[in-house]
N, C-alpha and C. Protein backbone atom coordinates (compact mmCIF):
# COMPACT_ATOMS: atom_id res chain seq x y z
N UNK A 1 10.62 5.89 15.64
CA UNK A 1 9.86 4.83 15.00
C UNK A 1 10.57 4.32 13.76
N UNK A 2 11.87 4.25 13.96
CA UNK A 2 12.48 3.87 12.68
C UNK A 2 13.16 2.38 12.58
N UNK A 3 12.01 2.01 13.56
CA UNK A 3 11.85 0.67 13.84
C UNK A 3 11.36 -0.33 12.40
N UNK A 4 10.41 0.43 11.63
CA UNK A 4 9.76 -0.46 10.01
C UNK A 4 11.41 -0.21 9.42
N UNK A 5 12.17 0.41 9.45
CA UNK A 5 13.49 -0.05 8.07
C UNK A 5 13.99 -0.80 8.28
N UNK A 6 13.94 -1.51 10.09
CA UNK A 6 15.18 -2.60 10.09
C UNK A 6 14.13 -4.00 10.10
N UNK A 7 13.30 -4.40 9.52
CA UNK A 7 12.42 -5.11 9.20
C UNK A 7 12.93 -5.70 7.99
N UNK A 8 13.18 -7.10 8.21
CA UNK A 8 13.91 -7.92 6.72
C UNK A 8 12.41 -8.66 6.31
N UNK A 9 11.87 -9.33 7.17
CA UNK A 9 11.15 -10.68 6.82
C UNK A 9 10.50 -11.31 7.53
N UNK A 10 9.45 -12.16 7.14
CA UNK A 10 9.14 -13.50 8.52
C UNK A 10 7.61 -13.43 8.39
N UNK A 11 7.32 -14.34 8.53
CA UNK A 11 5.53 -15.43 8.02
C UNK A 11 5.08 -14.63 8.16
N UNK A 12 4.84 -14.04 9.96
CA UNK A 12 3.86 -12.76 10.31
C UNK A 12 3.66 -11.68 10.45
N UNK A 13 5.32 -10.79 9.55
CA UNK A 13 5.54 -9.66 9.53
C UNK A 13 3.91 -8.90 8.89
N UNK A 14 4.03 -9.50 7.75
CA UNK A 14 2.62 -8.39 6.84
C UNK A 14 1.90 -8.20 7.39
N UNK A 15 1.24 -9.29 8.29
CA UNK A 15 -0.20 -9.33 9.22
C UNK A 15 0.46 -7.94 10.71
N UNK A 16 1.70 -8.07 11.25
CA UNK A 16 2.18 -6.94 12.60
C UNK A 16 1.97 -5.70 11.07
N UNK A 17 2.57 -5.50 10.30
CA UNK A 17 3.06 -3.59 9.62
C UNK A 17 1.37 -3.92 9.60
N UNK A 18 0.66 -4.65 9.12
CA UNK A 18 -0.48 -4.01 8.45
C UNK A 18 -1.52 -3.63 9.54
N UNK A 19 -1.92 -4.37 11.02
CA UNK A 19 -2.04 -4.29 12.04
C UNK A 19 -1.18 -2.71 12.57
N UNK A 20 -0.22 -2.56 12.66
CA UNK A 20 0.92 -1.15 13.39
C UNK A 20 0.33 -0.68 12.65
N UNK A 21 0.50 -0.32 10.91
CA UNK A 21 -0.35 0.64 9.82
C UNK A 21 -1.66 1.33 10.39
N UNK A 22 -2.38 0.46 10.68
CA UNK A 22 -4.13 0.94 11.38
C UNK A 22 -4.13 1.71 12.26
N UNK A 23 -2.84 1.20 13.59
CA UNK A 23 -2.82 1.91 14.76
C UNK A 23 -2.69 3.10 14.42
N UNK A 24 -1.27 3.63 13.95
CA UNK A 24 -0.77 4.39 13.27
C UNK A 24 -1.66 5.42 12.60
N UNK A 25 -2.23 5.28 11.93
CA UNK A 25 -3.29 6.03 11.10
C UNK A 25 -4.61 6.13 12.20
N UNK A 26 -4.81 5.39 12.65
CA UNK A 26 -6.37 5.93 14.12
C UNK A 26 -5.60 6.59 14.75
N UNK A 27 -4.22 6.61 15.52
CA UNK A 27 -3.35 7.61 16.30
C UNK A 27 -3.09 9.26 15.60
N UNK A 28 -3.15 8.61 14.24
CA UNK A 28 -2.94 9.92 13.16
C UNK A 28 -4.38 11.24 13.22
N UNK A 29 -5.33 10.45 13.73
CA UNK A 29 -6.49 11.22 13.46
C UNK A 29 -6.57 12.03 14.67
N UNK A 30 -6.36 11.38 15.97
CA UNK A 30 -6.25 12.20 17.29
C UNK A 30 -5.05 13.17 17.84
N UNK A 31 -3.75 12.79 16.72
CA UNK A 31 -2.73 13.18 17.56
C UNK A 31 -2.02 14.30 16.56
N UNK A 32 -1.53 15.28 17.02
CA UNK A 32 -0.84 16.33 15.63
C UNK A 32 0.44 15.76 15.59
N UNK A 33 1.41 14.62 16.28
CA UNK A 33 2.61 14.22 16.06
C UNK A 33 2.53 13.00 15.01
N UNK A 34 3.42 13.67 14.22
CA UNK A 34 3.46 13.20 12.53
C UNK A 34 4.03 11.97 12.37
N UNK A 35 4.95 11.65 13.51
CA UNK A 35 5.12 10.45 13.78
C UNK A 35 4.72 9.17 13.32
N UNK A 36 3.42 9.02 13.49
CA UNK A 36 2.53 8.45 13.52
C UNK A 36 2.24 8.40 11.65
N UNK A 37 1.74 9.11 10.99
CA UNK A 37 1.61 9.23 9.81
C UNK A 37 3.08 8.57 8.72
N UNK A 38 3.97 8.99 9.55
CA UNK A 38 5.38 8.38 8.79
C UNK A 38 5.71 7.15 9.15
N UNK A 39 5.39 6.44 10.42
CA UNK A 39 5.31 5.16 10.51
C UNK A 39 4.52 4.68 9.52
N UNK A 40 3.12 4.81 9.74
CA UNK A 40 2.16 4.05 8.74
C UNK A 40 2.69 3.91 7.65
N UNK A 41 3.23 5.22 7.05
CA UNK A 41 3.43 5.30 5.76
C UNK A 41 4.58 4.60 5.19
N UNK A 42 5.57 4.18 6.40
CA UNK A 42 6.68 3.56 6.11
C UNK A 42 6.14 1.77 6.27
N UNK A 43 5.39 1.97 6.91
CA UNK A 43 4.82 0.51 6.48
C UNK A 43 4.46 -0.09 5.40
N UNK A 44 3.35 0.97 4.85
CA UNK A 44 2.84 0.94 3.56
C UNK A 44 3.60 0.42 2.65
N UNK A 45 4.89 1.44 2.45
CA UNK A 45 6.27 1.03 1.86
C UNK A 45 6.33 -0.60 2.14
N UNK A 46 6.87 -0.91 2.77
CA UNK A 46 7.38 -2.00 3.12
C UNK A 46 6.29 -3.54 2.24
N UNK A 47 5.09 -3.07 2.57
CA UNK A 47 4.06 -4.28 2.23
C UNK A 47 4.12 -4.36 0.59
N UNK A 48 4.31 -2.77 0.04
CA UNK A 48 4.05 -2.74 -1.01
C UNK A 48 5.13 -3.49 -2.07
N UNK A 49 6.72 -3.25 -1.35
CA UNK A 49 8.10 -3.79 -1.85
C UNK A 49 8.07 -5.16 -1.62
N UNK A 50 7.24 -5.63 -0.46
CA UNK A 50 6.80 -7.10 -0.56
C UNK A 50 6.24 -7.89 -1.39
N UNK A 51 5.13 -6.83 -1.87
CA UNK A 51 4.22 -7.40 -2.84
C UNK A 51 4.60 -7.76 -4.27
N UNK A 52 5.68 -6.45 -4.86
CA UNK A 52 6.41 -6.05 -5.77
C UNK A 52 7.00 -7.41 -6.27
N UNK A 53 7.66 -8.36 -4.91
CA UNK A 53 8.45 -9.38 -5.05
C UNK A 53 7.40 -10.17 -5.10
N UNK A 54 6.13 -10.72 -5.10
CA UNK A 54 6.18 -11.31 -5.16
C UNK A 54 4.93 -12.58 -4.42
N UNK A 55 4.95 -11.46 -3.27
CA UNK A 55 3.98 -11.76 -2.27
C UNK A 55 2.60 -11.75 -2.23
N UNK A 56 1.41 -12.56 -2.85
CA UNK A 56 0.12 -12.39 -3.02
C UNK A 56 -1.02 -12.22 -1.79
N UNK A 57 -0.13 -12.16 -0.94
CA UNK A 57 -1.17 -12.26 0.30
C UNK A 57 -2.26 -11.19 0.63
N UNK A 58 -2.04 -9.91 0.32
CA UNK A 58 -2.47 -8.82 1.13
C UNK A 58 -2.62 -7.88 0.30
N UNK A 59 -2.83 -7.77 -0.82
CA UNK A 59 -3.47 -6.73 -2.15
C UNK A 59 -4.37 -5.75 -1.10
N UNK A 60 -5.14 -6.85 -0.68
CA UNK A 60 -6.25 -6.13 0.20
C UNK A 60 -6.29 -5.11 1.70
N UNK A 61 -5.21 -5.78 1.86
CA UNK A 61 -4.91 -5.06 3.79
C UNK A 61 -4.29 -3.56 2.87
N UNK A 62 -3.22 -3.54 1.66
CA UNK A 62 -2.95 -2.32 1.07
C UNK A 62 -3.88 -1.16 0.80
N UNK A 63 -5.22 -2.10 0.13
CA UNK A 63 -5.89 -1.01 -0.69
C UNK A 63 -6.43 -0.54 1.10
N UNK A 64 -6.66 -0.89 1.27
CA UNK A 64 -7.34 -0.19 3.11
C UNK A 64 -6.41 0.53 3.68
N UNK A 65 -5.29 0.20 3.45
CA UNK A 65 -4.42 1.01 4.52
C UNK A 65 -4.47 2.44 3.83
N UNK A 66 -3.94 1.62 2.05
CA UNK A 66 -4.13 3.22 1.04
C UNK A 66 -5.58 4.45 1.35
N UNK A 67 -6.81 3.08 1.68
CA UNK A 67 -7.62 4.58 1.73
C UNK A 67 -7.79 5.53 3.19
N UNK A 68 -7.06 4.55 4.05
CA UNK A 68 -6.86 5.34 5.71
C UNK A 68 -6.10 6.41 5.31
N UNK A 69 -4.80 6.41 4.57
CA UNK A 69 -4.37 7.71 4.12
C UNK A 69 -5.00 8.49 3.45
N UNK A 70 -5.35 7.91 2.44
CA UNK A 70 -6.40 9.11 1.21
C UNK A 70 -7.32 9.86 2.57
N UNK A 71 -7.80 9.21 3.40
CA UNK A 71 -8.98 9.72 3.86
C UNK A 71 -8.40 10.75 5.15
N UNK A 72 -7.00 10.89 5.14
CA UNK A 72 -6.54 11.52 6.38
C UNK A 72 -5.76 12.74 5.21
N UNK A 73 -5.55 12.65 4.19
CA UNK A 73 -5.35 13.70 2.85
C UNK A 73 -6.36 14.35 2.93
N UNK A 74 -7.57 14.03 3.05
CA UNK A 74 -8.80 14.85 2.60
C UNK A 74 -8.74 14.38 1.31
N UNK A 75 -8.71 13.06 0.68
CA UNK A 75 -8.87 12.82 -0.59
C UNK A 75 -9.79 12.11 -0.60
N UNK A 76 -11.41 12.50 -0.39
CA UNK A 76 -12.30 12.08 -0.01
C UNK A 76 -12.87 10.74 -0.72
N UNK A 77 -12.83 10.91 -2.21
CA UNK A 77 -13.94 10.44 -2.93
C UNK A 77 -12.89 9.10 -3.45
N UNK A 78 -11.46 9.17 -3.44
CA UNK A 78 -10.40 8.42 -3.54
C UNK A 78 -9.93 7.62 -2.48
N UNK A 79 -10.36 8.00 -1.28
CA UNK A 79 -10.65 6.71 -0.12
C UNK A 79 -11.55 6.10 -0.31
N UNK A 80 -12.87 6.50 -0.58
CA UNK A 80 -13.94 5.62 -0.90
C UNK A 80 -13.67 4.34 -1.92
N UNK A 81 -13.59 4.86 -2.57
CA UNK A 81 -13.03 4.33 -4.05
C UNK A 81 -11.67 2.88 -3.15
N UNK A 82 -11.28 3.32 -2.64
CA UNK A 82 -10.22 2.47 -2.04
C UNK A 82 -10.85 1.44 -0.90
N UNK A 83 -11.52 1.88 -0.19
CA UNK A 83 -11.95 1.41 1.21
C UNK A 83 -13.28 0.28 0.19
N UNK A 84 -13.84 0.64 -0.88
CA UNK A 84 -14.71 -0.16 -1.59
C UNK A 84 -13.80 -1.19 -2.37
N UNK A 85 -12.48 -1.03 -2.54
CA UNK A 85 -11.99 -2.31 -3.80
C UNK A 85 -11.79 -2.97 -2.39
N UNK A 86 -10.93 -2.79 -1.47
CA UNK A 86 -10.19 -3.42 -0.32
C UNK A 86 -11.51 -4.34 -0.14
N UNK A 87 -12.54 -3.93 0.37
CA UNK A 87 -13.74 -4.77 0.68
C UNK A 87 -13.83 -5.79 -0.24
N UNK A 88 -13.89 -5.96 -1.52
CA UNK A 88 -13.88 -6.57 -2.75
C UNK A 88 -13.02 -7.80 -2.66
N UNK A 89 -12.30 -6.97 -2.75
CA UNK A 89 -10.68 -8.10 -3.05
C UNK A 89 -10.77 -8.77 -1.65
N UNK A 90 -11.14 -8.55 -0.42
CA UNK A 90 -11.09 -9.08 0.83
C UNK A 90 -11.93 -10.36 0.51
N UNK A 91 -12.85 -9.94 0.18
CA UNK A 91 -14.22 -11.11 -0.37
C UNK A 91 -13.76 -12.23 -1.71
N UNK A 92 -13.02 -11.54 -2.52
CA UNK A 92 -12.46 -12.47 -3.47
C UNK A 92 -11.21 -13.48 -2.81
N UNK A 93 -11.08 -13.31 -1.86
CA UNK A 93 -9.56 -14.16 -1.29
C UNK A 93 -10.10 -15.01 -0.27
N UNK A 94 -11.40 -14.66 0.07
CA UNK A 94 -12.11 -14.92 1.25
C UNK A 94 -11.39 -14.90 2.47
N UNK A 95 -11.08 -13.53 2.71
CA UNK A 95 -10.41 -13.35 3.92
C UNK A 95 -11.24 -12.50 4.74
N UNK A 96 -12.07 -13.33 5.62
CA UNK A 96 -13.34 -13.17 6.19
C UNK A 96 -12.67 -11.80 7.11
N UNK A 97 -11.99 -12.17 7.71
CA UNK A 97 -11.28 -11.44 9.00
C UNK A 97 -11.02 -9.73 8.13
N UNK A 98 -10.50 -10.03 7.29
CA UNK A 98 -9.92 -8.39 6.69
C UNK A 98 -11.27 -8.01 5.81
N UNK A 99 -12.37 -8.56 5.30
CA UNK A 99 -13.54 -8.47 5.06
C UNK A 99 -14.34 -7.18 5.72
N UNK A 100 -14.39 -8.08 7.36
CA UNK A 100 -14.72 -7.46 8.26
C UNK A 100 -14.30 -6.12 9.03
N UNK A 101 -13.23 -6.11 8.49
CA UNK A 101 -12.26 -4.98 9.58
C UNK A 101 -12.24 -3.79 8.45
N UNK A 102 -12.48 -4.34 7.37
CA UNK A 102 -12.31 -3.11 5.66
C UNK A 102 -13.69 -2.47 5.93
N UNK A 103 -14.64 -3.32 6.10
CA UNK A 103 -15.84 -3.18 6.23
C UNK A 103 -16.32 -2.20 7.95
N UNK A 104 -15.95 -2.55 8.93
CA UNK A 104 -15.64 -1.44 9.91
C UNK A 104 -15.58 -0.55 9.50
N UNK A 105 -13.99 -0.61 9.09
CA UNK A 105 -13.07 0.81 8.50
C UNK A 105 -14.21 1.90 7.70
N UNK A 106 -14.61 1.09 7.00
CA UNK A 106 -15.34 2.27 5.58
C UNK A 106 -16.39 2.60 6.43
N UNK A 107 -17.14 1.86 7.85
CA UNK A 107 -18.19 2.12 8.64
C UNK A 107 -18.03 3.61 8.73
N UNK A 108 -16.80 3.52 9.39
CA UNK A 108 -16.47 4.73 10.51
C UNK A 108 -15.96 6.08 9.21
N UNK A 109 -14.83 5.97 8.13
CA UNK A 109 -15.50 6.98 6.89
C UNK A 109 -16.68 7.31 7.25
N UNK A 110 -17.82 6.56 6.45
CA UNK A 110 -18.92 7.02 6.67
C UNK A 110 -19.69 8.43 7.54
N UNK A 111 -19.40 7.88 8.87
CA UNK A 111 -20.09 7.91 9.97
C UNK A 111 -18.84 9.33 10.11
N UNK A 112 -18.00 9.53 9.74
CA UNK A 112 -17.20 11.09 9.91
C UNK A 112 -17.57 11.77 8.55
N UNK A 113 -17.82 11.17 8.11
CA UNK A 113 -18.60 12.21 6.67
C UNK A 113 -19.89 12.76 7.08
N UNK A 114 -20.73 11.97 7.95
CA UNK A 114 -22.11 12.12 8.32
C UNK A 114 -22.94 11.20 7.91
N UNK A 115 -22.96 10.39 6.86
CA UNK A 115 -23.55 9.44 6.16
C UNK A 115 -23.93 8.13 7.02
N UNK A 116 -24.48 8.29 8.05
CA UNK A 116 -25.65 7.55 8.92
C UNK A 116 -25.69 6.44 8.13
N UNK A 117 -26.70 6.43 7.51
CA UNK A 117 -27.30 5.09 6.66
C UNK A 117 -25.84 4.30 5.95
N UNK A 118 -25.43 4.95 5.61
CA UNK A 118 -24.56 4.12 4.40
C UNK A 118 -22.96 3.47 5.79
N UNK A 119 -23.22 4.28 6.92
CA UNK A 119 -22.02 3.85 7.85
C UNK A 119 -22.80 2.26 8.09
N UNK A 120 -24.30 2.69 8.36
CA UNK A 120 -24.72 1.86 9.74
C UNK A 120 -25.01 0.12 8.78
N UNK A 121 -24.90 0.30 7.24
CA UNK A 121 -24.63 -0.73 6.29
C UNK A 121 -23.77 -1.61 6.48
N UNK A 122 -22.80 -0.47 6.41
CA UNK A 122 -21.07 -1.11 6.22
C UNK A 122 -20.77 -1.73 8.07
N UNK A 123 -21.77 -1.09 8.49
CA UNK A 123 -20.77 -1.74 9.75
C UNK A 123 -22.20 -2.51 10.69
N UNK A 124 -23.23 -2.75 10.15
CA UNK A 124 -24.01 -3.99 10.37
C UNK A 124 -22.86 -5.63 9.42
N UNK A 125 -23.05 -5.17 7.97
CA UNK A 125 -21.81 -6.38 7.80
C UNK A 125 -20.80 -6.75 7.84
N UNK A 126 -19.95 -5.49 8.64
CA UNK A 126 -19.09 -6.00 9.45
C UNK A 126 -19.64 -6.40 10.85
N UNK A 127 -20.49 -6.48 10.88
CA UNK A 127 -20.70 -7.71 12.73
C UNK A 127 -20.94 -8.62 11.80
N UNK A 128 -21.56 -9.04 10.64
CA UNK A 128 -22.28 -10.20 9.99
C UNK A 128 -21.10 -11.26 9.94
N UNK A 129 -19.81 -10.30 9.39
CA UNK A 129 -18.89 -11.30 8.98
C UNK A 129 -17.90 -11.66 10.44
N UNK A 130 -18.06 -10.37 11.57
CA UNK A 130 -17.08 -10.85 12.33
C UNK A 130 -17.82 -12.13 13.16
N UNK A 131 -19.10 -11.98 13.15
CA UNK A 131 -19.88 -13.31 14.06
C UNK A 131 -19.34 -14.46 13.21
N UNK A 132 -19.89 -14.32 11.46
CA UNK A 132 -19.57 -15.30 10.97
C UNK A 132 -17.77 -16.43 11.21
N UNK A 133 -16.82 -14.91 11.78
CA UNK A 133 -15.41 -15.63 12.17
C UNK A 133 -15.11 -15.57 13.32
N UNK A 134 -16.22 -15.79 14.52
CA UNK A 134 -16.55 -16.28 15.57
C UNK A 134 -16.03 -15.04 16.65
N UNK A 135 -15.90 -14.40 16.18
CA UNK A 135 -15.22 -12.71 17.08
C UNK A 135 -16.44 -12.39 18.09
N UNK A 136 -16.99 -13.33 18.70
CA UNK A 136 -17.59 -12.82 19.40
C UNK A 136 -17.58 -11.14 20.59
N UNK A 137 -16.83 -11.10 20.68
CA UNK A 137 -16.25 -9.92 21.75
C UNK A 137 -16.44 -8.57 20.65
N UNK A 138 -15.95 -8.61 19.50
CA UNK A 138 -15.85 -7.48 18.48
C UNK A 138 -17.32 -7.64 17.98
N UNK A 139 -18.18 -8.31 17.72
CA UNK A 139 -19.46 -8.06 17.69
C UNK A 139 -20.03 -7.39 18.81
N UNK A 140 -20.21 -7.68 19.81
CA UNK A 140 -20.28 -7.30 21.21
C UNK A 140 -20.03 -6.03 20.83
N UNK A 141 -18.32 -5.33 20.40
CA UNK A 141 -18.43 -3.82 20.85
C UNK A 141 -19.06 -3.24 19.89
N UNK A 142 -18.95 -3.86 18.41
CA UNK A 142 -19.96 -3.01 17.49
C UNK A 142 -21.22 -2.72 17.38
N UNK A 143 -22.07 -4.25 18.61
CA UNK A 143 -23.30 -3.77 18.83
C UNK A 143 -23.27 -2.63 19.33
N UNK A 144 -22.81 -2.37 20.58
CA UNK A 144 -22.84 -1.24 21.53
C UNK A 144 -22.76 -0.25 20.84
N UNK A 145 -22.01 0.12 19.80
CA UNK A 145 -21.54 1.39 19.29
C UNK A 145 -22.66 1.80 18.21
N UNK A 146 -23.65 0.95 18.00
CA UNK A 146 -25.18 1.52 17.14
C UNK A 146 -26.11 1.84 18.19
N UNK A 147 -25.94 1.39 19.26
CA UNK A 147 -27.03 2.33 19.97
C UNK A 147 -26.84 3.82 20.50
């Protein structure tokens, strides 16, 4: 996977690492090959040296990816903390789409902590916002997944 170093550039790179990042880290939770964890993490890298230069796009896809790690550390209360600014800053840029998917994300935290109520919050407004950006199909599976 040493496919993220030879990565220079290009419009839709941030949106593929930060997208691969997610996979990467949900693969991280099922799989003991570390692989997976060093990709993400080499992504991370990458968005962050982007940003460094310059790049204002994606403050937000970071702080989420940051708390998919914290939360695969066992750095419990420091993913939260993360998975809550990402939501924030998603809403301040109005980036409905990463809104929604931050908002998932912190669902499912939740819902592996045990925290029922506070999952079934976070991931009622994530259908709110994915209907609102016409995702019909991803509403669809998140209904299914509250019953």
């Amino acid at each position: 996977m040493g496919w993220v170093k030879e990565i220079t550039g290009g419009y839709s790179l941030p949106q593929f690492l930060f997208h691969a990042a997610l996979c990467c880290f949900a693969m991280a939770r099922t799989s003991k090959d570390r692989k997976y964890i060093s990709t993400a993490r080499s992504c991370v890298k990458l968005l962050k040296t982007w940003a460094k230069k310059g790049c204002p796009n994606f403050p937000h896809n970071i702080l989420l990816l940051e708390a998919e790690d914290k939360d695969l550390r066992k750095q419990r209360t420091k993913a939260a903390s993360s998975y809550e600014k990402s939501i924030k800053v998603a809403k301040d840029l109005k980036r409905l789409q990463d809104e929604a998917i931050a908002n998932e994300k912190y669902a499912a935290f939740q819902r592996r902590r045990g925290n029922m109520d506070a999952a079934n919050v976070y991931l009622e407004e994530s259908i709110r916002l994915y209907r609102r950006w016409g995702a019909s199909k991803k509403v669809e599976q998140l209904l299914s997944m509250m019953q």
